[in-house]
C-alpha atoms as a PDB file:
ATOM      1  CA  UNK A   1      21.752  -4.055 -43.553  1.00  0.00           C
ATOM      2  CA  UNK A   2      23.278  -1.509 -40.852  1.00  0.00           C
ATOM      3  CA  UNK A   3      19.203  -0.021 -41.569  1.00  0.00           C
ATOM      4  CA  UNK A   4      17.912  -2.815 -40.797  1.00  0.00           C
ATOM      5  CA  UNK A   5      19.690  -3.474 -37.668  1.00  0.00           C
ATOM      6  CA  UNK A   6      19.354  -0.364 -36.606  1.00  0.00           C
ATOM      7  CA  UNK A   7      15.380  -0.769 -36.841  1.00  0.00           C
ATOM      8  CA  UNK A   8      15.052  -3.828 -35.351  1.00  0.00           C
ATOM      9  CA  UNK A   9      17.243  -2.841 -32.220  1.00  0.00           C
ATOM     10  CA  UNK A  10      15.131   0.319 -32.140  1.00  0.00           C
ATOM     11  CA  UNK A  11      11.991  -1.860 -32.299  1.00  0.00           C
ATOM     12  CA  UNK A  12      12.951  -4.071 -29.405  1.00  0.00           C
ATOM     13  CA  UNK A  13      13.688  -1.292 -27.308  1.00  0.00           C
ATOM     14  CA  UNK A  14      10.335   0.326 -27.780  1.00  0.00           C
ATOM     15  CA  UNK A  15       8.416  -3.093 -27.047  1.00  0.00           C
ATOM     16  CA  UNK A  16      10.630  -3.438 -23.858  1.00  0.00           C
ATOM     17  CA  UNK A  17      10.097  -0.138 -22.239  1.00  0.00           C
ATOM     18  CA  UNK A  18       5.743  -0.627 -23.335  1.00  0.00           C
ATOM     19  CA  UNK A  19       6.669  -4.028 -21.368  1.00  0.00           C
ATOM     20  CA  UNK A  20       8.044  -2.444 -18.226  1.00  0.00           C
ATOM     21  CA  UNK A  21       5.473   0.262 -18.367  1.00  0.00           C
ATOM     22  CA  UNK A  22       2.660  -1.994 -18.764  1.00  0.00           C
ATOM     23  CA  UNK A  23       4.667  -4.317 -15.726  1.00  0.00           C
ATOM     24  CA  UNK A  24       4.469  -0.894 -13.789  1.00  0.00           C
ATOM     25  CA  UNK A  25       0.806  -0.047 -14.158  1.00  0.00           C
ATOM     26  CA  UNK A  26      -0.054  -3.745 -13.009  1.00  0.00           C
ATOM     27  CA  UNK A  27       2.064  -3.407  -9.912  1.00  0.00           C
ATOM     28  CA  UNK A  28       0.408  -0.059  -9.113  1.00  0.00           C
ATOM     29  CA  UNK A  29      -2.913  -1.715  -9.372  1.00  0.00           C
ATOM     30  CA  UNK A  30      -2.213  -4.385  -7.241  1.00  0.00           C
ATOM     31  CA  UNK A  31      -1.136  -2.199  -4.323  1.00  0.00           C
ATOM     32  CA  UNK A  32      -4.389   0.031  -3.872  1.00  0.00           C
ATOM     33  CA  UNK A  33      -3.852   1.548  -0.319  1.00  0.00           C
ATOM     34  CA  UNK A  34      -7.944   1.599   0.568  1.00  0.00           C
ATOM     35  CA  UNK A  35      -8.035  -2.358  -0.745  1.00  0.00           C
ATOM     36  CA  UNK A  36      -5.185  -3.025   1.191  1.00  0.00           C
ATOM     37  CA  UNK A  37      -6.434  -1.605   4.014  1.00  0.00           C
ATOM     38  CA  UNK A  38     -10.084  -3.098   3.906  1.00  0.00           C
ATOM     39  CA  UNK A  39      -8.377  -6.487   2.986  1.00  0.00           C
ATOM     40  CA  UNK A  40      -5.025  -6.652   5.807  1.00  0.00           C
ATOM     41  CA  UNK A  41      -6.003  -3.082   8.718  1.00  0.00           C
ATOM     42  CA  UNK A  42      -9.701  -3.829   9.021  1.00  0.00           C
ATOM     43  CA  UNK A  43     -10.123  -7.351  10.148  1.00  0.00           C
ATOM     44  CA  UNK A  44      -8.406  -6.463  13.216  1.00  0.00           C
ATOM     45  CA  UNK A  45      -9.582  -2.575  13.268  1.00  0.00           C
ATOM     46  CA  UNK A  46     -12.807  -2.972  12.446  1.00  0.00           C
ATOM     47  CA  UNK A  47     -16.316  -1.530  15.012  1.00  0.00           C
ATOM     48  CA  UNK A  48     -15.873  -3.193  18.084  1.00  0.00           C
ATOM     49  CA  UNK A  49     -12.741  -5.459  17.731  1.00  0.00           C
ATOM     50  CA  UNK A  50     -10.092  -5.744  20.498  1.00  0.00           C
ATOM     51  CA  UNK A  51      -7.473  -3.722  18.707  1.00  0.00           C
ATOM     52  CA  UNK A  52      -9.279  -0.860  18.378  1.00  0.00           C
ATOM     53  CA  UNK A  53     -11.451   0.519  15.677  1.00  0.00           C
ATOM     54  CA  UNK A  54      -9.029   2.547  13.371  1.00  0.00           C
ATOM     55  CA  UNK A  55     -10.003   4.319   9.891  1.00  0.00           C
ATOM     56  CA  UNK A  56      -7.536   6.780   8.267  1.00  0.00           C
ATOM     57  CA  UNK A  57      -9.690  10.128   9.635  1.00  0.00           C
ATOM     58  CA  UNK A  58      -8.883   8.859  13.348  1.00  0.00           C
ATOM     59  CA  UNK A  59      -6.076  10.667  13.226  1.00  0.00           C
ATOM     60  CA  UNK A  60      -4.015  13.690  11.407  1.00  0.00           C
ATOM     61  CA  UNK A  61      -1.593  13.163   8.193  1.00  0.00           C
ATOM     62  CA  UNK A  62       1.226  13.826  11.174  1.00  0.00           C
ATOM     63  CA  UNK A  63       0.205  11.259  13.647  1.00  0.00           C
ATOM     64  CA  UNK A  64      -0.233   8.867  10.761  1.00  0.00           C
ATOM     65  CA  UNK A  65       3.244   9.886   9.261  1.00  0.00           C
ATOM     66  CA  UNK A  66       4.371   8.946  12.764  1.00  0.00           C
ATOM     67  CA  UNK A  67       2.429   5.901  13.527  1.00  0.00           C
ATOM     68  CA  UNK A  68       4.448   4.538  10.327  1.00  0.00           C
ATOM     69  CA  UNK A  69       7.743   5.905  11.199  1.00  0.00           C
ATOM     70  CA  UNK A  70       7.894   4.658  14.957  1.00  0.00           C
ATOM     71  CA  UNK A  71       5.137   2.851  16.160  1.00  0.00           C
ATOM     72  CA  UNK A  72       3.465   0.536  13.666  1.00  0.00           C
ATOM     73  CA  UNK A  73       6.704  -2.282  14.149  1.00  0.00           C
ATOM     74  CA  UNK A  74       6.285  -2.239  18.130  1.00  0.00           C
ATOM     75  CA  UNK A  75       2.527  -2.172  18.083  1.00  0.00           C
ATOM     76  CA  UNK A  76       2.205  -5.428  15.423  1.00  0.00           C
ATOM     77  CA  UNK A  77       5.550  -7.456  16.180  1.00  0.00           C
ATOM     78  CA  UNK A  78       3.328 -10.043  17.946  1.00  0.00           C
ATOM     79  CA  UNK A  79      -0.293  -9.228  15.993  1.00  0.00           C
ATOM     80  CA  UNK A  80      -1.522 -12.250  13.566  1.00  0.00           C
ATOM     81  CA  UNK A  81      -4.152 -12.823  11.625  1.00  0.00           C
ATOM     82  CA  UNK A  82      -6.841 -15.294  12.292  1.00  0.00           C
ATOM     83  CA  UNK A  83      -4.356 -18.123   9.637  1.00  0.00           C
ATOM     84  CA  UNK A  84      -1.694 -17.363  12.100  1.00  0.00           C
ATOM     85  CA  UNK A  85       0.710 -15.395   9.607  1.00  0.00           C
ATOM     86  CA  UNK A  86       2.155 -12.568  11.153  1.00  0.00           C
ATOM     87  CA  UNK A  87       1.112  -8.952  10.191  1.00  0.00           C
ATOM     88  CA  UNK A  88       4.701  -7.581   9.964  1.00  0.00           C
ATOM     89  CA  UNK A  89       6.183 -10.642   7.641  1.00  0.00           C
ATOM     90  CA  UNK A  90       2.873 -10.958   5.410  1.00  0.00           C
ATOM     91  CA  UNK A  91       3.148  -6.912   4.958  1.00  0.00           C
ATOM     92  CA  UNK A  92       5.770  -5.933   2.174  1.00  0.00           C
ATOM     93  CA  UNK A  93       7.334  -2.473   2.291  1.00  0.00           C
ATOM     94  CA  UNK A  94       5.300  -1.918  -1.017  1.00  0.00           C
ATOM     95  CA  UNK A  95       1.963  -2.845   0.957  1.00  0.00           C
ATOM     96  CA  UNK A  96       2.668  -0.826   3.780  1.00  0.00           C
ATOM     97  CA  UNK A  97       3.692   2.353   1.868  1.00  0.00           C
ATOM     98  CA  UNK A  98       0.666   2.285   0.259  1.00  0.00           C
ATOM     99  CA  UNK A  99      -1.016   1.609   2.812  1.00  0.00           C
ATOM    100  CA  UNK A 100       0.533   4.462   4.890  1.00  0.00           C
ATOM    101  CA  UNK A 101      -0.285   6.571   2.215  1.00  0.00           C
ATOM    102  CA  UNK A 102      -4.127   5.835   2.090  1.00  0.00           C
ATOM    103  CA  UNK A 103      -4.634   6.947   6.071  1.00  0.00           C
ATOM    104  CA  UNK A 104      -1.858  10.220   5.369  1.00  0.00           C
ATOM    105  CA  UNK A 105      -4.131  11.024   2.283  1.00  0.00           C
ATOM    106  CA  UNK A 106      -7.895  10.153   4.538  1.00  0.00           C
ATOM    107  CA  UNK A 107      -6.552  11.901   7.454  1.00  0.00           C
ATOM    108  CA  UNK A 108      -8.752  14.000   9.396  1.00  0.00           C
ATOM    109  CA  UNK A 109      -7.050  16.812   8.324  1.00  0.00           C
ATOM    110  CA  UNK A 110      -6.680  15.917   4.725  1.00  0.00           C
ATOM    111  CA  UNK A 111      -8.435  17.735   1.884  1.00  0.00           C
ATOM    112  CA  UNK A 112     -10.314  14.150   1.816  1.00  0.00           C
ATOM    113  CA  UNK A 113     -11.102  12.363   5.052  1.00  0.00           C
ATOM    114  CA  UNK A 114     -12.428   9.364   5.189  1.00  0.00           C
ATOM    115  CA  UNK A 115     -13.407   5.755   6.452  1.00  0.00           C
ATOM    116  CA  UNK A 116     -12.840   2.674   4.666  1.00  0.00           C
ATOM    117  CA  UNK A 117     -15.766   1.080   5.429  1.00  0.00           C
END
């Protein structure tokens, strides 16, 4: 019986760390940094907008590093979107990292620049 037990606890372990894994790779999916950016940066950084066309080779992987650290808060504390939700409260610290880390890895002087159009 001990057997038994013993298999059955060992069982449910394995099933709940393939849960959490697969839990894992879903979340990762979800927060694509270029999607993100396309879906929450571009409508207001797009050609020709008022806030200034941004892609992730418009600047280095320092200035980007930067523009996260110190400036992105001050510069979108009052920006909305065209539903009126503000940028800062509809952005999630998950969003935003991986965000941040699609324009540090397109930087200009990345191994990779590039747009996101």
């Amino acid at each position: 019986m001990k057997h038994t037990a013993r298999i059955l606890l060992l069982a449910l372990l394995v099933i709940s760390l393939a849960s959490a894994a697969a839990a894992e790779d879903k979340k990762d999916e979800k927060l694509d940094g270029k999607a993100l950016y396309v879906a929450m940066c571009k409508v207001c950084h797009d050609e020709d907008a008022d806030a200034g066309e941004y892609t992730p080779m418009d600047l280095i992987m320092e200035q980007w590093d930067t523009f996260f650290d110190e400036d992105y808060l001050p510069a979108h504390e009052e920006a909305k979107y065209e539903d009126d939700s503000s940028v800062v409260e509809t952005l999630t610290p998950e969003m935003l990292k991986a965000i941040r880390q699609f324009c540090v890895d397109g930087a200009a002087d990345s191994e990779h620049p590039m747009t996101c159009g």
